[in-house]
Protein backbone atom coordinates (compact mmCIF):
# COMPACT_ATOMS: atom_id res chain seq x y z
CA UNK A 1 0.67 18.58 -13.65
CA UNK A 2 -2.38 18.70 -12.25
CA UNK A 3 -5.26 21.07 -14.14
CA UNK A 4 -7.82 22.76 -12.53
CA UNK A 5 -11.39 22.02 -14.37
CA UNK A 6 -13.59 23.98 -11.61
CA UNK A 7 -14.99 26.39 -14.61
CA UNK A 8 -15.74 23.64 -17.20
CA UNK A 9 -17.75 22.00 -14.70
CA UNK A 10 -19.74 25.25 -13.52
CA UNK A 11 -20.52 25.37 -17.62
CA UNK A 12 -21.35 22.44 -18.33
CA UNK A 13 -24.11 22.37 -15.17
CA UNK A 14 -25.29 25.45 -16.15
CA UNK A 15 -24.22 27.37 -12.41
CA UNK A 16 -22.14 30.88 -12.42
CA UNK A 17 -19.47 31.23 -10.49
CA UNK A 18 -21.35 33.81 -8.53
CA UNK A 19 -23.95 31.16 -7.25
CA UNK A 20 -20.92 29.22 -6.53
CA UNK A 21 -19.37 31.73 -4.71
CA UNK A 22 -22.69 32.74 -2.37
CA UNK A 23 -23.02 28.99 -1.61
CA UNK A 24 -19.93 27.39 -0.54
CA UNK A 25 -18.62 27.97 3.65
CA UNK A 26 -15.61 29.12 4.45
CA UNK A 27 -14.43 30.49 1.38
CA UNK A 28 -14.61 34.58 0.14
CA UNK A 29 -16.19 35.05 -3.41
CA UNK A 30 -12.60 36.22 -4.81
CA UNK A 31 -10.92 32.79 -3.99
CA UNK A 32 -13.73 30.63 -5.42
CA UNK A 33 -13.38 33.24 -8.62
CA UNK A 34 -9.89 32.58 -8.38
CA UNK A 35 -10.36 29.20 -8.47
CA UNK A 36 -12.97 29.22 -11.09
CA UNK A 37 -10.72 31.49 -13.50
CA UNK A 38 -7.74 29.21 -12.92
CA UNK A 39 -5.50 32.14 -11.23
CA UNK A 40 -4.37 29.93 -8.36
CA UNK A 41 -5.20 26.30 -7.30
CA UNK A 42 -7.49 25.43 -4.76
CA UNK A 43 -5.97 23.83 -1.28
CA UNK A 44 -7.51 20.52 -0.30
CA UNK A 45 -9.45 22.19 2.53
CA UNK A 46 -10.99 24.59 -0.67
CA UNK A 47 -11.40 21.65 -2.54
CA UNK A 48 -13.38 19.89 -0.03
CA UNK A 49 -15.52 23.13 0.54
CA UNK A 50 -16.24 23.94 -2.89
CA UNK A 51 -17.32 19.54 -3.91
CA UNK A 52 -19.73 20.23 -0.82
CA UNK A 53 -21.11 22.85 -2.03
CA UNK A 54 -21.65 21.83 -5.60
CA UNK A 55 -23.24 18.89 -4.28
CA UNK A 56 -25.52 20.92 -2.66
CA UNK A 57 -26.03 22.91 -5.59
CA UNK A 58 -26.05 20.31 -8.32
CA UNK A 59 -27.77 17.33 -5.84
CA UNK A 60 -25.87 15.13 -8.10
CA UNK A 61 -22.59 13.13 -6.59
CA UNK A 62 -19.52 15.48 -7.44
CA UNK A 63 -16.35 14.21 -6.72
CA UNK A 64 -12.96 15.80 -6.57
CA UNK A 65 -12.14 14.39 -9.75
CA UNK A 66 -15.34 15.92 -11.47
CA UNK A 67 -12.57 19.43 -10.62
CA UNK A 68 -9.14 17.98 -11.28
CA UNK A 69 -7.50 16.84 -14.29
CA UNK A 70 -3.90 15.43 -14.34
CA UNK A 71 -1.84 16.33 -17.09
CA UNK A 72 1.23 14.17 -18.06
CA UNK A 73 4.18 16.40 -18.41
CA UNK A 74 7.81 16.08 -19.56
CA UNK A 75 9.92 16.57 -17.33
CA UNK A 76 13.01 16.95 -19.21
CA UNK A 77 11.20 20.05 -20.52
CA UNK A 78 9.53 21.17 -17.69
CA UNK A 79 6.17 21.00 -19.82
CA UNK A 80 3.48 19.32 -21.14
CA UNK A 81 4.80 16.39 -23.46
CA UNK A 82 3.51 17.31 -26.33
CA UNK A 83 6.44 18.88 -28.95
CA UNK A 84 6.88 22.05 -29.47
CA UNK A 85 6.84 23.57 -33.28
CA UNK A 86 10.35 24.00 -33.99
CA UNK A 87 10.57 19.58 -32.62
CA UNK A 88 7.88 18.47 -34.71
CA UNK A 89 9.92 20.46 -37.57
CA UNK A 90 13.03 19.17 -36.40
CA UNK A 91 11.98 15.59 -36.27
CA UNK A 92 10.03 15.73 -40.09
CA UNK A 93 13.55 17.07 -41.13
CA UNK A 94 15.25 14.02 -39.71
CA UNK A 95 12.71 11.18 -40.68
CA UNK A 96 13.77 9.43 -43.56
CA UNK A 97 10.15 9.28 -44.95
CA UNK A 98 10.20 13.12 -45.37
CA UNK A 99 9.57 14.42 -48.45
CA UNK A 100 13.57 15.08 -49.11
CA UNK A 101 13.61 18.38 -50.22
CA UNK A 102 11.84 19.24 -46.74
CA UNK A 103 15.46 18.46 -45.33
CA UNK A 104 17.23 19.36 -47.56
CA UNK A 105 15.93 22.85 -47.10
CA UNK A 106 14.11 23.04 -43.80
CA UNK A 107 14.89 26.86 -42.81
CA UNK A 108 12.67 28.04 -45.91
CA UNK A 109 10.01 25.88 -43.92
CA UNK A 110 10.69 27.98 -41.11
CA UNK A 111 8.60 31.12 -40.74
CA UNK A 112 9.22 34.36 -37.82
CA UNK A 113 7.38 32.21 -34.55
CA UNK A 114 9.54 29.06 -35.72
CA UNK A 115 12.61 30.63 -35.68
CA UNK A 116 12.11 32.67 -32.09
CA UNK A 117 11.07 29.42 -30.56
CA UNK A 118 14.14 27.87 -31.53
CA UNK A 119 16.12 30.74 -30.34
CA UNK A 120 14.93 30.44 -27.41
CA UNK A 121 15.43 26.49 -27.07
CA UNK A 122 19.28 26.87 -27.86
CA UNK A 123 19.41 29.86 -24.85
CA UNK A 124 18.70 27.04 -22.35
């Protein structure tokens, strides 16, 4: 998945979104807030206009990759690879070098969001 980083990069050189949005061509001030606010991704033709304009802005060398961010994802789950709750619960219950009364009696472990998000899971 590829992450949009526009906004931490507008922070961290110190530039609003507004000056953004009054400097770069060829783009309206909602789409660059868009952008900025992570609402919708920017095209490559965006992404070339808003680089330009940060250069201009910054006078420093900003490359796309100073905006982008690619996220490894799993695509069994359709989402970032990182486990949910309810697996990292699941998987202490199963590793032998769990405390045993952890699986022995796991759904006392399990609190209101735990057991939702495991509903949920077994729906798919």
């Amino acid at each position: 998945m590829i992450k949009v980083k526009l906004s931490a990069y507008l922070e961290r050189e110190g530039i609003t979104v507004y000056q953004l949005a009054q400097r770069v061509e060829g783009l309206s001030p909602k789409s660059v807030y868009t952008y900025a606010n992570g609402t919708r991704n920017p095209s490559l033709d965006s992404l070339d206009k808003l680089v330009t304009a940060l250069r201009e802005l910054t006078d420093k060398p900003v490359e796309v990759s100073d905006l982008l961010e690619y996220q490894q994802e799993d695509r069994a789950q359709g989402r970032d690879a990182k486990p949910s709750t309810w697996q990292t619960l699941a998987g202490l219950c199963t590793d032998p070098d769990a405390p045993r009364d952890m699986s022995l009696n796991h759904d006392r472990y399990l609190d209101e969001a735990l057991a939702e998000e495991y509903r949920r899971s077994v729906k798919r």
